[in-house]
N, C-alpha and C. Protein backbone atom coordinates (compact mmCIF):
# COMPACT_ATOMS: atom_id res chain seq x y z
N UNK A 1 106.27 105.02 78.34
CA UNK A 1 106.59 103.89 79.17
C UNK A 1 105.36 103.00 79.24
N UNK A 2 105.28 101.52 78.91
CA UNK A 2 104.42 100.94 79.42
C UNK A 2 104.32 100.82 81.02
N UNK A 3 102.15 100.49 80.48
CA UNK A 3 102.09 100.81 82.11
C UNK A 3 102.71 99.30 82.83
N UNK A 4 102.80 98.30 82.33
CA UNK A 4 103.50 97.10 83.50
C UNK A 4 104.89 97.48 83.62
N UNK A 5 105.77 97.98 83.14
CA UNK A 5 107.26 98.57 83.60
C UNK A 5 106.68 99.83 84.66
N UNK A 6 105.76 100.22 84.78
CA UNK A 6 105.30 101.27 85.46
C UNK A 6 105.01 101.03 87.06
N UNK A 7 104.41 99.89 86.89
CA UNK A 7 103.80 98.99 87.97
C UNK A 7 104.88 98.13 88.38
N UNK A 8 106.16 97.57 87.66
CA UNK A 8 107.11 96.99 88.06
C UNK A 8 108.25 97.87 89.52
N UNK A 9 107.76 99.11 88.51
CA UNK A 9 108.91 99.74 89.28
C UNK A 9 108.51 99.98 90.54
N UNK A 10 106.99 100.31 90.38
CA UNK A 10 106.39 100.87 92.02
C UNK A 10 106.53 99.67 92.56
N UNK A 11 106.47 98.77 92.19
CA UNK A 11 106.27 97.49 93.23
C UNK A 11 107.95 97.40 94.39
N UNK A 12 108.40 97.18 93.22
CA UNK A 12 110.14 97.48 93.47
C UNK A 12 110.30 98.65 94.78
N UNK A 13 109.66 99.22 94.63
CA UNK A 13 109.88 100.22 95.77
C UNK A 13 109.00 100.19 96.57
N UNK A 14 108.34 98.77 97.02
CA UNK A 14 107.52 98.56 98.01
C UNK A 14 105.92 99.27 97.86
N UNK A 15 105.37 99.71 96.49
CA UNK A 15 104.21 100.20 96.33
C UNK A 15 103.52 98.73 96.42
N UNK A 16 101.97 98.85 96.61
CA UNK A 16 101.15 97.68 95.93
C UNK A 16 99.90 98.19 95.75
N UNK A 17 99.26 97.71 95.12
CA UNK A 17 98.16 98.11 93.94
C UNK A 17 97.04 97.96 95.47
N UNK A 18 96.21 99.21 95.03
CA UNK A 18 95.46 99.32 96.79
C UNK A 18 93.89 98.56 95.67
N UNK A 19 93.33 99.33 94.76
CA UNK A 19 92.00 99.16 94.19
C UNK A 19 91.96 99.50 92.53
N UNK A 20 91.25 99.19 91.83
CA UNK A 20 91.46 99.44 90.36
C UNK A 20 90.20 100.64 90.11
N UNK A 21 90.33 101.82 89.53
CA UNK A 21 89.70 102.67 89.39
C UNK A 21 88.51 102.47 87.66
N UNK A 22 87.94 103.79 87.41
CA UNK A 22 87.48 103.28 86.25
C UNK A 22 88.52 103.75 85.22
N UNK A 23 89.42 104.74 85.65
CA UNK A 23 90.23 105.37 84.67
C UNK A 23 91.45 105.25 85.16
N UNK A 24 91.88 105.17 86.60
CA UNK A 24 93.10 105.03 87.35
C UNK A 24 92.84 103.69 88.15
N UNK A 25 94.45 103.35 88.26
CA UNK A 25 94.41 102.14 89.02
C UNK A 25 94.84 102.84 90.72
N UNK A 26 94.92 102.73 91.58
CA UNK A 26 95.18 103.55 93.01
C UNK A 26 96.28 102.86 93.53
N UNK A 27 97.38 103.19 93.56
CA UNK A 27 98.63 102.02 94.18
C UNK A 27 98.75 103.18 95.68
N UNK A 28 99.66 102.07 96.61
CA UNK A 28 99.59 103.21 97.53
C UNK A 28 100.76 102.35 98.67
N UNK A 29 101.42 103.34 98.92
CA UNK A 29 102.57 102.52 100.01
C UNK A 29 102.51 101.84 101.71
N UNK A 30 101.10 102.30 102.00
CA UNK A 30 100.59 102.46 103.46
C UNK A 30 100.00 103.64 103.83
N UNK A 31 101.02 104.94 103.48
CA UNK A 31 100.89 106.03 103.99
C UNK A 31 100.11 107.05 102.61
N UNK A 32 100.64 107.13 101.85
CA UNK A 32 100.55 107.51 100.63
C UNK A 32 99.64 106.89 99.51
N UNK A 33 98.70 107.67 99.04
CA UNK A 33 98.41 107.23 97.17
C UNK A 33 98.73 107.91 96.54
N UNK A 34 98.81 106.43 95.15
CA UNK A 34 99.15 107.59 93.97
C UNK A 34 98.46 107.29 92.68
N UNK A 35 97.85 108.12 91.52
CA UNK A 35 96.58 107.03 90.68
C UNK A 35 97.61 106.67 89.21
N UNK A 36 97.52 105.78 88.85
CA UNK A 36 98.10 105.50 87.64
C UNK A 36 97.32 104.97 86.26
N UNK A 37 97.36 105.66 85.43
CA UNK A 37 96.12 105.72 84.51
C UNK A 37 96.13 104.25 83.71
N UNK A 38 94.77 104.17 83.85
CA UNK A 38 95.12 102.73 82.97
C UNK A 38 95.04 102.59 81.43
N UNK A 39 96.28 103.22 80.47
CA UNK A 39 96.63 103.06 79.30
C UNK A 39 97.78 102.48 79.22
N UNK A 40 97.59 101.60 77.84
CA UNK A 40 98.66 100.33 78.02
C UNK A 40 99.92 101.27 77.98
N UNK A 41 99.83 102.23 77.42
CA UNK A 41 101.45 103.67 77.10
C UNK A 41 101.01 104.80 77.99
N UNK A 42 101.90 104.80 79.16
CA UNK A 42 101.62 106.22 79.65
C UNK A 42 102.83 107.58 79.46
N UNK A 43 102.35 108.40 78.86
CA UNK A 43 103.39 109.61 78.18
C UNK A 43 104.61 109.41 79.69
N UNK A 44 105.56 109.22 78.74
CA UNK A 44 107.15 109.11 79.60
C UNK A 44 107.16 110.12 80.60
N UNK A 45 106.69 111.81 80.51
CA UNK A 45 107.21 112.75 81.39
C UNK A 45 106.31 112.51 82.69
N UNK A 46 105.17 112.02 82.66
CA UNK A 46 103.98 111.40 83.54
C UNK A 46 104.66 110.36 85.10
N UNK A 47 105.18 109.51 83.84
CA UNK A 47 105.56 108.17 84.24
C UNK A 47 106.87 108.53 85.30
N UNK A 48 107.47 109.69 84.68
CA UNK A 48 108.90 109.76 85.67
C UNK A 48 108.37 110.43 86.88
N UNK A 49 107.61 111.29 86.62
CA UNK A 49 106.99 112.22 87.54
C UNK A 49 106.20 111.66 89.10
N UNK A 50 105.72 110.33 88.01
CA UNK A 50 104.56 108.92 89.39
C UNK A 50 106.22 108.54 89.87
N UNK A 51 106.94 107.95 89.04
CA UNK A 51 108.42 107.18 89.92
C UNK A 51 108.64 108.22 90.89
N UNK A 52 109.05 109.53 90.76
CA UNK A 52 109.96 110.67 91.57
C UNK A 52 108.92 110.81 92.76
N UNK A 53 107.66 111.03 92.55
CA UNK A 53 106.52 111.10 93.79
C UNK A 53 106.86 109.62 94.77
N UNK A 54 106.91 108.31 94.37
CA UNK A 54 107.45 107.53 94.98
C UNK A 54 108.43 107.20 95.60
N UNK A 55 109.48 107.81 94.94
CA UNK A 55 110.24 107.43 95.84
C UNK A 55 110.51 109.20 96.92
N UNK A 56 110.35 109.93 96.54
CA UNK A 56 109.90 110.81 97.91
C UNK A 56 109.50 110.35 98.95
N UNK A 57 107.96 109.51 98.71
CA UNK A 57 107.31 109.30 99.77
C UNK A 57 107.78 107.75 100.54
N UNK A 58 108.79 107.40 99.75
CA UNK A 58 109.16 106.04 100.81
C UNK A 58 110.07 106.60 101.99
């Protein structure tokens, strides 16, 4: 999955990008973070795994 469909989706579910890391970017809902690596392709099983943690924590 690219990472901007990655970042689309968290947004979509009310995430927003808290700080940019050197290797992770830190998105975070208020209550919650979560780090999302900054490669333009992040391995698909990763990517579902950051979505499913999100929407848990909304």
């Amino acid at each position: 999955m690219k990472r901007r469909e990655l970042e689309k989706l968290l947004h979509q579910l009310g995430w927003r990008l808290l700080r940019h890391g050197a290797k992770h970017d830190i998105w975070t809902n208020g209550d919650q973070e979560e780090a999302i690596p900054r490669h333009s392709e992040i391995n698909e099983m990763l990517a579902r795994m950051i979505v499913k943690n999100a929407r848990k924590r909304d």
